[in-house]
Protein backbone atom coordinates (compact mmCIF):
# COMPACT_ATOMS: atom_id res chain seq x y z
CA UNK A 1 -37.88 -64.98 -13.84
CA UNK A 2 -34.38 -65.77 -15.67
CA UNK A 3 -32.86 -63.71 -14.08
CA UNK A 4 -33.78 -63.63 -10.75
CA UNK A 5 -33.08 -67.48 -10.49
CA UNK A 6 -29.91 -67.26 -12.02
CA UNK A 7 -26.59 -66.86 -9.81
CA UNK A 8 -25.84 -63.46 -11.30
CA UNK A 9 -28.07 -61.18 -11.99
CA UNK A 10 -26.08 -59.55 -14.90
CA UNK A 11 -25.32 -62.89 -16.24
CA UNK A 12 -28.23 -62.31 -19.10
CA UNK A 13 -27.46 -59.14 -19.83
CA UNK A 14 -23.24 -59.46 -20.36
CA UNK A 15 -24.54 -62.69 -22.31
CA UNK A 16 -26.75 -60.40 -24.54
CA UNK A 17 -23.93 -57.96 -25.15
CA UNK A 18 -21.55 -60.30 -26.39
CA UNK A 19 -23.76 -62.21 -28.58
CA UNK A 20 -24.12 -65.44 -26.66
CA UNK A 21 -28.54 -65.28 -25.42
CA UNK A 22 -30.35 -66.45 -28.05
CA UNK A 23 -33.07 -64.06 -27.39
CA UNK A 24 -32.04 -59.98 -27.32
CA UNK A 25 -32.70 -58.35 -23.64
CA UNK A 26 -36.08 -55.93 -24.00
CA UNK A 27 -35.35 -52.29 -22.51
CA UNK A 28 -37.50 -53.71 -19.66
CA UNK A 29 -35.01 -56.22 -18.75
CA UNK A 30 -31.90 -54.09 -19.65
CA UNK A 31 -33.03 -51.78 -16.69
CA UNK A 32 -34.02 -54.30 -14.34
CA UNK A 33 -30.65 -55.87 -14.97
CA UNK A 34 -28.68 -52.71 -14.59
CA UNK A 35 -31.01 -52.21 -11.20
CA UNK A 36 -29.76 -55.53 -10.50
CA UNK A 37 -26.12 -55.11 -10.70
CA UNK A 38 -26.08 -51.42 -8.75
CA UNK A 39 -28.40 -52.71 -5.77
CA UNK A 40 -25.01 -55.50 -5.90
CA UNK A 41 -22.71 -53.10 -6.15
CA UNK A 42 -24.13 -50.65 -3.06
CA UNK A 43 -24.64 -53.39 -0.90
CA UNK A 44 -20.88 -54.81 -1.57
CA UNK A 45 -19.88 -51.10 -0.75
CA UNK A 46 -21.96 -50.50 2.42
CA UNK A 47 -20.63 -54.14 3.27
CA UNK A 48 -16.79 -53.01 2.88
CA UNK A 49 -17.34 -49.84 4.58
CA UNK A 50 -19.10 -51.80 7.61
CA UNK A 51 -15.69 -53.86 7.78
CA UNK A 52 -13.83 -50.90 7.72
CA UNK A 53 -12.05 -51.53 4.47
CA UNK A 54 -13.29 -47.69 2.93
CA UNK A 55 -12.18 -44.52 4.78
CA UNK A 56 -13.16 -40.87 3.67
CA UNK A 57 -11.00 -39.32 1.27
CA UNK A 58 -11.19 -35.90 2.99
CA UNK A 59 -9.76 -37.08 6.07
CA UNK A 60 -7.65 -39.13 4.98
CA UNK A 61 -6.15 -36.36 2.51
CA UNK A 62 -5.71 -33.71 6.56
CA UNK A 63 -4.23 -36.47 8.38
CA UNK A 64 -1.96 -36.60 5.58
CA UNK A 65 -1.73 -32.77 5.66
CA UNK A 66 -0.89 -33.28 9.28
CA UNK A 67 1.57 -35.31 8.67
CA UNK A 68 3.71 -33.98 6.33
CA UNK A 69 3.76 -30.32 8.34
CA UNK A 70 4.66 -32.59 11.35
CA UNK A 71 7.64 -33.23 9.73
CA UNK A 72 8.45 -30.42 8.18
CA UNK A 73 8.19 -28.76 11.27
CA UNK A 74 10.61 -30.90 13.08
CA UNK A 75 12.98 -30.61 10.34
CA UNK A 76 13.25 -26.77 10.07
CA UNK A 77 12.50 -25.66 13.40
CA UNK A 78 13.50 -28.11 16.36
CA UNK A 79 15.82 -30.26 14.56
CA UNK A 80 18.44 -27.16 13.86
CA UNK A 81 18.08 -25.59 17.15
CA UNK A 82 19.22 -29.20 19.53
CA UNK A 83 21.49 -29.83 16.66
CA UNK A 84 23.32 -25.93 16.98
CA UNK A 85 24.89 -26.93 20.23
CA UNK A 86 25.40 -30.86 19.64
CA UNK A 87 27.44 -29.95 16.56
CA UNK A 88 30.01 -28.08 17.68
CA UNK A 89 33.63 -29.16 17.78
CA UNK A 90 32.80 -32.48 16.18
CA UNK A 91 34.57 -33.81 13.06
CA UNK A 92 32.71 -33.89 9.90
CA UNK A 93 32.09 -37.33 10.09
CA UNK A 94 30.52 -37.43 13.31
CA UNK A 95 28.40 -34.23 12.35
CA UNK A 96 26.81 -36.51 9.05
CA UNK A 97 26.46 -39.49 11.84
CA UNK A 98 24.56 -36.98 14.66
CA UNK A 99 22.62 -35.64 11.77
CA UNK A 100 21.61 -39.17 10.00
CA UNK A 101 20.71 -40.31 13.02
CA UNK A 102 18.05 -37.21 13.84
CA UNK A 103 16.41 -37.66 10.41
CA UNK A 104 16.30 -41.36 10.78
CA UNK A 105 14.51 -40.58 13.93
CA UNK A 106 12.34 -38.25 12.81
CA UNK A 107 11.46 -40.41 9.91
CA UNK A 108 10.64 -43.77 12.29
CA UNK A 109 8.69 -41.15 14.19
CA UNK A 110 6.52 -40.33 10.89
CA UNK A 111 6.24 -43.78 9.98
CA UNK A 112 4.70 -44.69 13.18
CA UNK A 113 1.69 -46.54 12.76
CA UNK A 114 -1.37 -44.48 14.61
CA UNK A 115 1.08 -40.87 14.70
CA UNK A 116 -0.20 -38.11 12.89
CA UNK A 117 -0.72 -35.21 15.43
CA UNK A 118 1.55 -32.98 15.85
């Protein structure tokens, strides 16, 4: 009855382990307790997944995936080719400003909130 009136169902049972209930938890209680805490602890998951605050790690992990070969892509294979032609005849300087700008633009393009198709 304790501990089903009491706030927290583990409240007993962390007491217990550190010494503090004056009466030692019976194996009964200890798994009722422990029943207790994990019911908490899968509802306060199902809860935060409801709300959207969990995503899969799997998907997450391929969008990622996605993401990075995106990039990658547009780095080794379009970025060169519309850069051959832009390039030429410019001074150095302008060549590191032309090709700063690209990457920062690709980059922006990564960051992107919502972009991870390619």
């Amino acid at each position: 009855m304790e501990i089903h009136l009491h706030r927290d169902p583990a409240h007993r049972w962390h007491d217990a382990q550190k010494g503090i209930a004056a009466t030692p938890l019976s194996q009964l209680e200890k798994a009722r307790t422990w029943s207790f805490v994990e019911a908490a602890q899968i509802r306060r998951l199902k809860r935060e997944q409801l709300q959207g605050k969990l995503h899969d790690v799997e998907d997450c992990r391929a969008r990622r995936r996605r993401q990075v070969l995106l990039v990658r892509n547009t780095l080794t294979r379009s970025l060169p080719r519309t850069l051959a032609a832009e390039l030429v005849g410019r001074t150095r300087r302008d060549m590191e400003r032309v090709i700063r700008d690209r990457l920062v633009a690709v980059c922006d393009g990564f960051a992107a909130e919502g972009h991870d198709e390619g």
